[in-house]
C-alpha atoms as a PDB file:
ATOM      1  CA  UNK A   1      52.138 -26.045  25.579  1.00  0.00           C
ATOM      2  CA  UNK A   2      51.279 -23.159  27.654  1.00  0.00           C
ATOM      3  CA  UNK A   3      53.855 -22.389  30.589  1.00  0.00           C
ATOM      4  CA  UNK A   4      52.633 -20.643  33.339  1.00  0.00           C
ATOM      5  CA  UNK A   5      55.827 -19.193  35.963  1.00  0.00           C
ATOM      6  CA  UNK A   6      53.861 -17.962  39.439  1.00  0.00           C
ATOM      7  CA  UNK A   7      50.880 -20.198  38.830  1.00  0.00           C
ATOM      8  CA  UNK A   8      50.995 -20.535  42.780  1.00  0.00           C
ATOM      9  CA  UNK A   9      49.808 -17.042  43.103  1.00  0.00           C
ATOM     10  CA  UNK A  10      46.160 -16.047  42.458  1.00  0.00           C
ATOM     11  CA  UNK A  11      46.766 -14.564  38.778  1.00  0.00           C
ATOM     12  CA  UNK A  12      48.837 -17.532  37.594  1.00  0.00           C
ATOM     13  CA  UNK A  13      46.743 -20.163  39.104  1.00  0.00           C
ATOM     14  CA  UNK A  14      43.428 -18.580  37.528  1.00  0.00           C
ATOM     15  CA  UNK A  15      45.604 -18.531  34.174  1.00  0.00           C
ATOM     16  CA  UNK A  16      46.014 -21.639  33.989  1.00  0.00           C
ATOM     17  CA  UNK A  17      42.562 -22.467  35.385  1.00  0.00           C
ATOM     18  CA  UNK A  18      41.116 -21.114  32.596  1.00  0.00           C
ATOM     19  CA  UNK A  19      43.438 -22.490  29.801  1.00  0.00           C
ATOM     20  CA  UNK A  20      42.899 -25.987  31.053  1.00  0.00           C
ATOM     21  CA  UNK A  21      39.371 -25.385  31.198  1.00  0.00           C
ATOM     22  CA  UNK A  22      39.721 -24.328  27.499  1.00  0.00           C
ATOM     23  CA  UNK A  23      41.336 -28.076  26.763  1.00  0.00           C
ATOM     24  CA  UNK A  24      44.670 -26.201  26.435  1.00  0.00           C
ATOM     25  CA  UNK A  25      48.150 -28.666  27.761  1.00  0.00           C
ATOM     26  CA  UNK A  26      49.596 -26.097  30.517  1.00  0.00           C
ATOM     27  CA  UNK A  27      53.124 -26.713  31.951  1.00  0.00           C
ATOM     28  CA  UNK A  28      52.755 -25.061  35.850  1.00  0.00           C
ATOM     29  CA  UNK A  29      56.238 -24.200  37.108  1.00  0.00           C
ATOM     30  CA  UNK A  30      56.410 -24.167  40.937  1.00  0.00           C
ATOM     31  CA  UNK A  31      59.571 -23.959  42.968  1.00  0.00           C
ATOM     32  CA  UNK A  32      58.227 -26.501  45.894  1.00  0.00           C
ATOM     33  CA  UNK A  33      55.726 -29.253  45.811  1.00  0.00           C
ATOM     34  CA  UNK A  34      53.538 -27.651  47.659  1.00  0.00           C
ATOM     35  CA  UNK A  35      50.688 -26.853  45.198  1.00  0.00           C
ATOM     36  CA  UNK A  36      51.602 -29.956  43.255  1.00  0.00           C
ATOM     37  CA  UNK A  37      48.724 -32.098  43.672  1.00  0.00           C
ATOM     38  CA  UNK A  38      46.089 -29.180  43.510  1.00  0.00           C
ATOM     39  CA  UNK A  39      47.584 -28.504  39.841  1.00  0.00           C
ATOM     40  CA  UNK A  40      47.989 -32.110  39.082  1.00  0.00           C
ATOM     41  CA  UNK A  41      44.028 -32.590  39.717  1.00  0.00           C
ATOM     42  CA  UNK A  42      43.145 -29.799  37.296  1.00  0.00           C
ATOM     43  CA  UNK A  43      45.332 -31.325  34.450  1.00  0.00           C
ATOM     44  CA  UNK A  44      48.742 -29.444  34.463  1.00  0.00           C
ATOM     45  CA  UNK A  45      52.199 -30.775  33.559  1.00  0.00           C
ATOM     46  CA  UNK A  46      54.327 -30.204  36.822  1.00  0.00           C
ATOM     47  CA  UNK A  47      57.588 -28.415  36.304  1.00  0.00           C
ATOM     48  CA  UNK A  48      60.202 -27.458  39.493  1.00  0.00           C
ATOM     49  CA  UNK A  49      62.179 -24.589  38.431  1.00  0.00           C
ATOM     50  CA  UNK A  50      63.920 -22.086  40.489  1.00  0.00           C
ATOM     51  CA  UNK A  51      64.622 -18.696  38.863  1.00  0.00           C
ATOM     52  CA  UNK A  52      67.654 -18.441  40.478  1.00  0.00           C
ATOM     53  CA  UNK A  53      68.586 -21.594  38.591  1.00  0.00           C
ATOM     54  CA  UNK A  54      69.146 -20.632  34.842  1.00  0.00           C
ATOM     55  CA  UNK A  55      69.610 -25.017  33.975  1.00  0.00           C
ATOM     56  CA  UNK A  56      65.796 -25.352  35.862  1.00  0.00           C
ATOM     57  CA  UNK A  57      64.344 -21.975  33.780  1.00  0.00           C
ATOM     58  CA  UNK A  58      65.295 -23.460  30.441  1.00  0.00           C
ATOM     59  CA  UNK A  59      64.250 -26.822  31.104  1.00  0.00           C
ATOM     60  CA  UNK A  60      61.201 -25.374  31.724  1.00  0.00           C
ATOM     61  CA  UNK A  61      60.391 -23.206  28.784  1.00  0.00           C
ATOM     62  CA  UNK A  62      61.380 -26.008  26.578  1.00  0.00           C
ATOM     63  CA  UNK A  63      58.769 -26.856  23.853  1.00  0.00           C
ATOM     64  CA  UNK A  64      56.558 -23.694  24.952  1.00  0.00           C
ATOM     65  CA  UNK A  65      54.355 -22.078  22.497  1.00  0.00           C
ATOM     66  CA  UNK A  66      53.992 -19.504  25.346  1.00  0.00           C
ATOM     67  CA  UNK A  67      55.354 -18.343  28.460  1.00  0.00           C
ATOM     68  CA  UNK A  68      53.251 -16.350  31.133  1.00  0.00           C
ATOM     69  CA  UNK A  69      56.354 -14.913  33.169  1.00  0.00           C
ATOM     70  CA  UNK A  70      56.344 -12.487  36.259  1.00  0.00           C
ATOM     71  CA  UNK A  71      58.104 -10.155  37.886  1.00  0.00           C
ATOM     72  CA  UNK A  72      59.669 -12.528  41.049  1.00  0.00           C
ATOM     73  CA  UNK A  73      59.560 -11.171  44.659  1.00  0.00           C
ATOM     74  CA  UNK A  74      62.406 -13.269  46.521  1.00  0.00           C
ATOM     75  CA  UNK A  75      60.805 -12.581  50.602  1.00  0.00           C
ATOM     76  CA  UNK A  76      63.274 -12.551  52.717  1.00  0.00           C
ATOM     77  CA  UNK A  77      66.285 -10.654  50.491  1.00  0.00           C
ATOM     78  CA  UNK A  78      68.242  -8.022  51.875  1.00  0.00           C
ATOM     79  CA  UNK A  79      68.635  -6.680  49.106  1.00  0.00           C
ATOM     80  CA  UNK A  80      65.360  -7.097  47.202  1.00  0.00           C
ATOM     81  CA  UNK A  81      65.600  -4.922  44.166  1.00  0.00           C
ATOM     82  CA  UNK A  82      69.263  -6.744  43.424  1.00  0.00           C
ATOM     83  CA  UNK A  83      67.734 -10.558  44.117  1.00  0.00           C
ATOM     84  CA  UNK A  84      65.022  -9.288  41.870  1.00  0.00           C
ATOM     85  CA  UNK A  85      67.085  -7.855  38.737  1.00  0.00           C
ATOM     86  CA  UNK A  86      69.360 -11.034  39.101  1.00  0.00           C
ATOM     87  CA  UNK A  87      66.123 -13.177  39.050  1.00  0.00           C
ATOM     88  CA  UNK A  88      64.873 -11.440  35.887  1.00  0.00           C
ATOM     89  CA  UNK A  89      68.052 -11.829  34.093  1.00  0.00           C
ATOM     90  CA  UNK A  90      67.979 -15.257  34.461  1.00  0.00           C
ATOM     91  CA  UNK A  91      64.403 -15.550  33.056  1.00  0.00           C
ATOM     92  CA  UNK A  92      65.585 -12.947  30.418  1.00  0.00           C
ATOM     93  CA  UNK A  93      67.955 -15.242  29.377  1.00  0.00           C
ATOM     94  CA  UNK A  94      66.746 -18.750  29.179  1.00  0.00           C
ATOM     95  CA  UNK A  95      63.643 -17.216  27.092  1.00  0.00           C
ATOM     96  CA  UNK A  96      66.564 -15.315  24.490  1.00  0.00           C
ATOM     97  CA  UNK A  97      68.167 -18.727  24.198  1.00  0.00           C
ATOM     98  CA  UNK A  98      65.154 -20.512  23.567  1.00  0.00           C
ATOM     99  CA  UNK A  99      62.579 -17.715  22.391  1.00  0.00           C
ATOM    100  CA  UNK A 100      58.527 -19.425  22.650  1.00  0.00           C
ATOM    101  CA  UNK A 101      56.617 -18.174  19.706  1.00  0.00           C
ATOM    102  CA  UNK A 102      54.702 -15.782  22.536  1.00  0.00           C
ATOM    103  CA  UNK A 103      55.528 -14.571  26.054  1.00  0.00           C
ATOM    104  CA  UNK A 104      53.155 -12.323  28.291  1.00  0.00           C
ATOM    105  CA  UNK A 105      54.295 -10.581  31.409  1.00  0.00           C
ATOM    106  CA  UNK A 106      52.530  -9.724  34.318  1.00  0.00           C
ATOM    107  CA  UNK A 107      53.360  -5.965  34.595  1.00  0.00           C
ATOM    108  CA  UNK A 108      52.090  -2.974  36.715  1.00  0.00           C
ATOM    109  CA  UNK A 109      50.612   0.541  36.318  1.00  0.00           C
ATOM    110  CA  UNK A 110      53.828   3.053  36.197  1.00  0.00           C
ATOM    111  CA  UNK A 111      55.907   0.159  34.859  1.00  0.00           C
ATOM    112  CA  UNK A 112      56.811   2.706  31.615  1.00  0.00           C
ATOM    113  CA  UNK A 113      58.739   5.058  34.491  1.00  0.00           C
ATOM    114  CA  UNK A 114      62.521   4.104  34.835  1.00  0.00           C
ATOM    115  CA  UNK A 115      62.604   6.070  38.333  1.00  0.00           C
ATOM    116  CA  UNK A 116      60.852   7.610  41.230  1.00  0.00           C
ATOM    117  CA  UNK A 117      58.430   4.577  41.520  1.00  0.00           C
ATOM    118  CA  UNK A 118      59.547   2.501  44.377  1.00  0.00           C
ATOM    119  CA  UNK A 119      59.156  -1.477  43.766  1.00  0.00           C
ATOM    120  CA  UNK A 120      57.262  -0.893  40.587  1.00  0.00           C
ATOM    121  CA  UNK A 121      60.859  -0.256  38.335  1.00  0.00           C
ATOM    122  CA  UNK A 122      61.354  -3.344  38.776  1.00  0.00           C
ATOM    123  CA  UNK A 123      58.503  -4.307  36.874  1.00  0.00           C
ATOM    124  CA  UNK A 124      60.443  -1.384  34.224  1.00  0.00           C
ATOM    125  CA  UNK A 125      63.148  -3.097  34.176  1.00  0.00           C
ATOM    126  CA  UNK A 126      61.745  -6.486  33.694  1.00  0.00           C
ATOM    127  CA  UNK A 127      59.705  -4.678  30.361  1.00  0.00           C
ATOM    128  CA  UNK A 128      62.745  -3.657  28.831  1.00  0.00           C
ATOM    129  CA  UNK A 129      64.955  -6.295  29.592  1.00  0.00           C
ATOM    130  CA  UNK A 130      62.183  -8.914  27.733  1.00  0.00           C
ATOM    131  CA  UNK A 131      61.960  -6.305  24.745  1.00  0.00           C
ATOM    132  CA  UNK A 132      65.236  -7.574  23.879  1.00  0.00           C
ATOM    133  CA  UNK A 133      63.864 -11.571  23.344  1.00  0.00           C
ATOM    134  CA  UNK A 134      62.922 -11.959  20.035  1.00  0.00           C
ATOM    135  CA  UNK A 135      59.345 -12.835  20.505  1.00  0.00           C
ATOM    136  CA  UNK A 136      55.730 -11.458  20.463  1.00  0.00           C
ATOM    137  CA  UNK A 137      55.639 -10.132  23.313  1.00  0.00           C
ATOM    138  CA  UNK A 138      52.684  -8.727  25.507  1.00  0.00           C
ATOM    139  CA  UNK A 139      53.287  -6.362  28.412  1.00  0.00           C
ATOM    140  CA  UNK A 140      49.657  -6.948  30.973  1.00  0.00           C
ATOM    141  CA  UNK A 141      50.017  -4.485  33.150  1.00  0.00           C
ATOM    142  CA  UNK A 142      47.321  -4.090  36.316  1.00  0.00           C
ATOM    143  CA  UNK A 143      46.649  -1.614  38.851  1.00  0.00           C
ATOM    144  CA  UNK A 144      46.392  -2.141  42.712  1.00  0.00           C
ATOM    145  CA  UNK A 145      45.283  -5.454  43.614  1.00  0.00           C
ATOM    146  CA  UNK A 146      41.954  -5.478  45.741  1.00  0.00           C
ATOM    147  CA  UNK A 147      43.285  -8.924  47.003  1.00  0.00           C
ATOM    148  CA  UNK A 148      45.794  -6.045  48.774  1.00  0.00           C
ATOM    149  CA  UNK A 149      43.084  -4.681  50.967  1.00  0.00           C
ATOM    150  CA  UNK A 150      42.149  -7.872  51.821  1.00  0.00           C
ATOM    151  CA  UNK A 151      45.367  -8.446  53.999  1.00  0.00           C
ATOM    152  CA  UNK A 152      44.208  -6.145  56.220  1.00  0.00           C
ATOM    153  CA  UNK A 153      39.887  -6.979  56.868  1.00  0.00           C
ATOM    154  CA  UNK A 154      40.746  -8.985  60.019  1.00  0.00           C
ATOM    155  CA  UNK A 155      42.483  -6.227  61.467  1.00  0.00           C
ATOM    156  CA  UNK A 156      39.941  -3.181  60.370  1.00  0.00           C
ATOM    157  CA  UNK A 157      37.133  -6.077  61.457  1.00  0.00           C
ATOM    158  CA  UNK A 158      38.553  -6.105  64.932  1.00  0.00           C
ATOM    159  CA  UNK A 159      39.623  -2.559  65.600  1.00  0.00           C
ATOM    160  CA  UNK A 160      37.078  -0.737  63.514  1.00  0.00           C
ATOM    161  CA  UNK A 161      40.269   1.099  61.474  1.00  0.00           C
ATOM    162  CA  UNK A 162      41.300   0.553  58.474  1.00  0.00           C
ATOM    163  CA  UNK A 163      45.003   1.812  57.833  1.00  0.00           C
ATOM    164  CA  UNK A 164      45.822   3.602  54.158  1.00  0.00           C
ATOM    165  CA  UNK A 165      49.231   4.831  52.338  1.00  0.00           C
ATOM    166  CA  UNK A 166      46.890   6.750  50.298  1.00  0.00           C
ATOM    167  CA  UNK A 167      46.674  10.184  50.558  1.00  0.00           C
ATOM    168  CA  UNK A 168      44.468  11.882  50.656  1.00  0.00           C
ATOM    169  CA  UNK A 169      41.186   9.374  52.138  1.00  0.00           C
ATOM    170  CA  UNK A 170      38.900  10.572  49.208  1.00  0.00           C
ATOM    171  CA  UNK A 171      41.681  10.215  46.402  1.00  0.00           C
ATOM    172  CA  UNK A 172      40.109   7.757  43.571  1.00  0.00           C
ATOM    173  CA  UNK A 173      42.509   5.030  42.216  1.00  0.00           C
ATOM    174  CA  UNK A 174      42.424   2.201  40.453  1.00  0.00           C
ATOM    175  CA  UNK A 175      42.194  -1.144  41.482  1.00  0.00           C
ATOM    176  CA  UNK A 176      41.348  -4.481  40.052  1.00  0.00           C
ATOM    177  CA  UNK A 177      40.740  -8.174  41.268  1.00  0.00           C
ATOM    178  CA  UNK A 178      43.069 -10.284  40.630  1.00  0.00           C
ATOM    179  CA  UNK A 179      40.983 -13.258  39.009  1.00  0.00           C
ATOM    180  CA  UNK A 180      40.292 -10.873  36.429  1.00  0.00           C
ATOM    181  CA  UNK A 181      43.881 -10.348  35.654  1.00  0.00           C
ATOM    182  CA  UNK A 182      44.140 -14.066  35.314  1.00  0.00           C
ATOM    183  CA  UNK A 183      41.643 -14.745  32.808  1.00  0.00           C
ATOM    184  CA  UNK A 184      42.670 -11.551  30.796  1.00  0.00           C
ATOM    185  CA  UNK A 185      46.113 -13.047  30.813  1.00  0.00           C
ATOM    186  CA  UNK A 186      44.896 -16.773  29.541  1.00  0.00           C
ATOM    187  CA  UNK A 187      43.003 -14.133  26.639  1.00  0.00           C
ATOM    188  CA  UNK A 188      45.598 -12.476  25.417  1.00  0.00           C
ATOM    189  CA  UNK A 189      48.029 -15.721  25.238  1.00  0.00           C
ATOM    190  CA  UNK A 190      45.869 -17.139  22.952  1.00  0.00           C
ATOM    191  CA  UNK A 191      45.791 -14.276  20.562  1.00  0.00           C
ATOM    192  CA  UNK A 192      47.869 -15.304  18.029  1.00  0.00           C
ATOM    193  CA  UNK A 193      46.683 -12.370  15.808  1.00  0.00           C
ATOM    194  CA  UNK A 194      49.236 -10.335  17.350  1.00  0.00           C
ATOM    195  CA  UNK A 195      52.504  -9.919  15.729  1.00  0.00           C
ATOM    196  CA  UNK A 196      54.561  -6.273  15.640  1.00  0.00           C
ATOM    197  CA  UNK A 197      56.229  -4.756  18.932  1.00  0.00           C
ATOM    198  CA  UNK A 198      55.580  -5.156  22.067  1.00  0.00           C
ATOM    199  CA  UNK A 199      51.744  -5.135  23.287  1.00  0.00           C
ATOM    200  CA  UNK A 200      50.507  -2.910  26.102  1.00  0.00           C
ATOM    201  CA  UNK A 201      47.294  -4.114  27.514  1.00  0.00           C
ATOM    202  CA  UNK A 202      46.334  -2.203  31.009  1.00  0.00           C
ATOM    203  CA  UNK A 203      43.541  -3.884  33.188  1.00  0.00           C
ATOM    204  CA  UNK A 204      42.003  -2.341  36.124  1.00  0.00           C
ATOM    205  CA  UNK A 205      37.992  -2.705  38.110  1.00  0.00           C
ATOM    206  CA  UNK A 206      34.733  -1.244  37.003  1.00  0.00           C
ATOM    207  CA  UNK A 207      34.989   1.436  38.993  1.00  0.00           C
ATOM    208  CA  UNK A 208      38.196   3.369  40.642  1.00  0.00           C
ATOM    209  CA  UNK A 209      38.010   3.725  44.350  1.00  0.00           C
ATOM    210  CA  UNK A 210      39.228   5.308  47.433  1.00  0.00           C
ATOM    211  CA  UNK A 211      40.439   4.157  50.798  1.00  0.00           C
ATOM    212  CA  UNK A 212      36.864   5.644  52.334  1.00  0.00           C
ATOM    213  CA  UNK A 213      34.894   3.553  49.604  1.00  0.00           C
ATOM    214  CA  UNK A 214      37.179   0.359  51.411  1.00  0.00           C
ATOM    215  CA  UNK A 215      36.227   1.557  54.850  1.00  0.00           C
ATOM    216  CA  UNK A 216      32.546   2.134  53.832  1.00  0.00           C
ATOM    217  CA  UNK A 217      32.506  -1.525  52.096  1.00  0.00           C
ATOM    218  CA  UNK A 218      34.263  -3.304  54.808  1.00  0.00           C
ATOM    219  CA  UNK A 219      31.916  -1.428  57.260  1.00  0.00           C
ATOM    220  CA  UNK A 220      28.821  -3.140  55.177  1.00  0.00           C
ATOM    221  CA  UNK A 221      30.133  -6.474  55.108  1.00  0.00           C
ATOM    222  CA  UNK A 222      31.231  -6.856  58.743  1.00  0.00           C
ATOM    223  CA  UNK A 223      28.442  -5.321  60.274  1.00  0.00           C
ATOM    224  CA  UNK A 224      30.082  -2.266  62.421  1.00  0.00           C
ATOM    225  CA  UNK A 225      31.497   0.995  61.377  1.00  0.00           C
ATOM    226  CA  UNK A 226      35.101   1.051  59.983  1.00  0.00           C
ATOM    227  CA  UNK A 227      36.598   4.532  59.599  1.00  0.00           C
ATOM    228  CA  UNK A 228      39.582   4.514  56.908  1.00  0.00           C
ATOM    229  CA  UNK A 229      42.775   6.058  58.745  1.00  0.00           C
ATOM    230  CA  UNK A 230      45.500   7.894  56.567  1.00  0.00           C
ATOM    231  CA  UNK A 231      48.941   6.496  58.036  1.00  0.00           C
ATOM    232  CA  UNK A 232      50.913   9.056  58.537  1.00  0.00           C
ATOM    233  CA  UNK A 233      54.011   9.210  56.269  1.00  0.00           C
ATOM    234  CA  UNK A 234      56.582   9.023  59.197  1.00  0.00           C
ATOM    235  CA  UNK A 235      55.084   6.143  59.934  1.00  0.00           C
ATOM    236  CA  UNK A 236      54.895   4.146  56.999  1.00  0.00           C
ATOM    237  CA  UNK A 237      58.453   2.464  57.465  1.00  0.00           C
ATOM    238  CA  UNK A 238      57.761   0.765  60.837  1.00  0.00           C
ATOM    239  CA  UNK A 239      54.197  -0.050  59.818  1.00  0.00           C
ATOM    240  CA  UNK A 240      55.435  -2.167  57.182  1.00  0.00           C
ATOM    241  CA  UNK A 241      58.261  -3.640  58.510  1.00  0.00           C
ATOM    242  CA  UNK A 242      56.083  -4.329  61.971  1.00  0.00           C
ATOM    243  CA  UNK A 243      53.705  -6.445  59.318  1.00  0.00           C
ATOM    244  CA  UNK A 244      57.004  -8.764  58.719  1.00  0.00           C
ATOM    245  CA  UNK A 245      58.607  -6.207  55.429  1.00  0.00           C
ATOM    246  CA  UNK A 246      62.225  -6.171  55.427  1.00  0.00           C
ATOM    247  CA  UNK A 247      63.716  -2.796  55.553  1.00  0.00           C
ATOM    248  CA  UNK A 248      64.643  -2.659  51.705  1.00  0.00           C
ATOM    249  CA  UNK A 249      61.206  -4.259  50.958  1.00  0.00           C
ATOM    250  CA  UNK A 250      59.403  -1.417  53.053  1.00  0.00           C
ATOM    251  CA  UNK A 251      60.890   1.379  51.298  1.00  0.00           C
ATOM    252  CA  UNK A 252      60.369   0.134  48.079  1.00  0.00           C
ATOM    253  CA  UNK A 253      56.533  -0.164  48.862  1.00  0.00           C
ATOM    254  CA  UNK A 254      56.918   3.450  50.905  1.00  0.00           C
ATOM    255  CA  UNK A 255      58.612   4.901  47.571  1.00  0.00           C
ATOM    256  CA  UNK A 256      55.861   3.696  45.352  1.00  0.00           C
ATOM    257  CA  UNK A 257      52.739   5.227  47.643  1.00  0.00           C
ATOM    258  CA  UNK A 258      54.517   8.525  47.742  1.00  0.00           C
ATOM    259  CA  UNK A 259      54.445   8.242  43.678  1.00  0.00           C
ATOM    260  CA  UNK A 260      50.796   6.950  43.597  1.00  0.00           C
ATOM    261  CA  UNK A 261      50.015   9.939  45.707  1.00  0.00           C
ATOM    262  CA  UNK A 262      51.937  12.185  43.494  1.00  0.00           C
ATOM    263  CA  UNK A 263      49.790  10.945  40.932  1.00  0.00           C
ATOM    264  CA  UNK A 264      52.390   9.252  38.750  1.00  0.00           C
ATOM    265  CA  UNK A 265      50.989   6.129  38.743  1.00  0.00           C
ATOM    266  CA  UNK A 266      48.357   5.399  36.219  1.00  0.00           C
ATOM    267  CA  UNK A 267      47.296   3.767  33.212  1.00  0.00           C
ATOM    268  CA  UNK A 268      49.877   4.568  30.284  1.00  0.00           C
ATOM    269  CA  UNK A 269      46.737   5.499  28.067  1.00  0.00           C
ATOM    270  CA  UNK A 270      48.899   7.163  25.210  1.00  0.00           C
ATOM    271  CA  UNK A 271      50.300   3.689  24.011  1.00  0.00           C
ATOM    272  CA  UNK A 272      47.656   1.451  26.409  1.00  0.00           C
ATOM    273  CA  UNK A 273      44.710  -0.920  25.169  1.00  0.00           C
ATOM    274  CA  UNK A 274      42.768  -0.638  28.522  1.00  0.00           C
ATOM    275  CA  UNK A 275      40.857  -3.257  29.694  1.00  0.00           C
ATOM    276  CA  UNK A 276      37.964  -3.404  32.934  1.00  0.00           C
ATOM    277  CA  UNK A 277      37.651  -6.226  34.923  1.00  0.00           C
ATOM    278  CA  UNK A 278      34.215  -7.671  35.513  1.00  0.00           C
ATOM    279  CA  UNK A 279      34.811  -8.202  39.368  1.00  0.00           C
ATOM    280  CA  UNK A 280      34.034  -5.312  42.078  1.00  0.00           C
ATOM    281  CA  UNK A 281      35.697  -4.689  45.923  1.00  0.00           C
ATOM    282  CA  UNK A 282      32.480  -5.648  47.305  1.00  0.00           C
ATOM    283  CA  UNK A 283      32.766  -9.039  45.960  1.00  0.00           C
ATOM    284  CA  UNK A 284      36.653  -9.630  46.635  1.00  0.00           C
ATOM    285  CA  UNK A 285      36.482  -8.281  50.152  1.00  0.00           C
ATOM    286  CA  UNK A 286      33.280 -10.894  50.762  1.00  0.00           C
ATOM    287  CA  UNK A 287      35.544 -13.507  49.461  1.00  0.00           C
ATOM    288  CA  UNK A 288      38.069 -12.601  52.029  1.00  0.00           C
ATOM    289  CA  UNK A 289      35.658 -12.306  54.743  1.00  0.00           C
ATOM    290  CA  UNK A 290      34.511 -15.889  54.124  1.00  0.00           C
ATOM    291  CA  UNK A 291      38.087 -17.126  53.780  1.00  0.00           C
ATOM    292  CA  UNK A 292      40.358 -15.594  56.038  1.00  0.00           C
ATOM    293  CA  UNK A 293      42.771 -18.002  55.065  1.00  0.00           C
END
């Protein structure tokens, strides 16, 4: 039995996509019913866990021969980086108490830096607190999302701007789709050849890319110039939290574009098996076009 926590998202759900596809039993834990009957239809077991629940965790991670688990983001929280910790210690310790042969975590470039990287030590502290389950563990950690520029192809669309944290316009940086995170993910939790210390597997696109390679692909596929616009870094606070961000949320995401333009977010090549995804922007920014939804 596979278990899949976040298989709502667009990584989980591909995982398990693929692993059912593969004739593999796959336990989808969801906190709602909302995407029951969508994972019912593709063959998953249904579990409702909350991973603020501990009880609901280890009921579901029982019988698991693996566990896919993520690094939660509780919208809404105050105090996001404390509901997050809490959340992972939970998870942390229903999978020490009851430790699946394998577990794989979704992790991030710059997850090896304790500090100085904004939302992304969490995803640190979720690595070293799962280093301490005795399991095979694998740490999958992906760059920037494309799916992330996606948000924002209405507005550029409409207003012919495209708004960037990065700095500067013509700074290259890697980015990769996030279907080809989930079917990496479904790979390497069926490796069983894998045994000693944690595993570092990095994933990012074909090609690395700037904020005026988005502008210039977005101008393509809509049909009328986009220029890419470098928010200014006074700025960035109010932007996000005028896109719905609570204040503790925004700062995180402010903190980690100031390190991503300080160049401390990368691959981790010293220690890294890195991986490319198959998938370009062209093609995820399409998608979005087509479904704005």
């Amino acid at each position: 039995m596979f278990v899949i926590f976040g298989v709502s998202g667009k990584v989980g759900r591909v995982t398990a996509e693929v692993l059912r596809e593969g004739g593999h039993r796959v336990r989808a834990v969801i906190r709602g019913n909302r995407h029951t009957e969508a994972l019912t239809r593709i063959g998953c077991e249904i579990a409702l866990a909350d991973l603020t629940d501990l009880a609901s965790v280890t009921r579901a991670i029982d019988g698991a021969q693996a566990v896919q688990i993520l690094c939660p983001l509780p919208i809404g929280e105050p105090r996001l980086d404390r509901a997050m910790r809490a959340m992972i210690d939970i998870a942390v310790q229903a999978l020490s108490a009851n430790p699946p042969p394998r577990v794989l975590a979704l992790s991030d470039y710059g997850a090896e830096r304790e500090s100085g990287t904004g939302i992304t030590m969490l995803f640190h502290y979720l690595e070293m607190q799962l280093r301490r389950v005795p399991t095979s563990l694998t740490l999958l950690r992906a760059s920037e999302h494309m799916q992330n520029w996606a948000r924002v192809v209405t507005l550029a669309s409409a207003t012919g701007v495209l708004p960037s944290f990065h700095h500067p316009l013509t700074k290259r940086f890697p980015t990769v789709a996030a279907q080809d995170v989930g079917r990496l993910a479904a790979e390497l939790l069926l490796d069983e050849t894998h045994r000693n210390g944690p595993r570092v597997v990095s994933i990012e696109g074909p090609q690395r890319v700037s904020a005026l390679d988005v502008a210039r692909t977005l101008s393509a596929l809509s049909g009328r110039e986009i220029v890419a616009h470098a928010v200014p870094r006074a700025g960035w606070i109010a932007t996000l939290v005028g896109a719905g961000l609570g204040a503790d949320h925004a700062q995180l995401i402010a903190d980690l574009y100031d390190a991503h333009n300080a160049g401390c977010i990368d691959v981790e090549a010293r220690v890294s098996e890195q991986r490319l995804g198959t998938s370009d922007l062209r093609e995820v920014l399409a998608s979005r076009a087509q479904n704005p939804q």
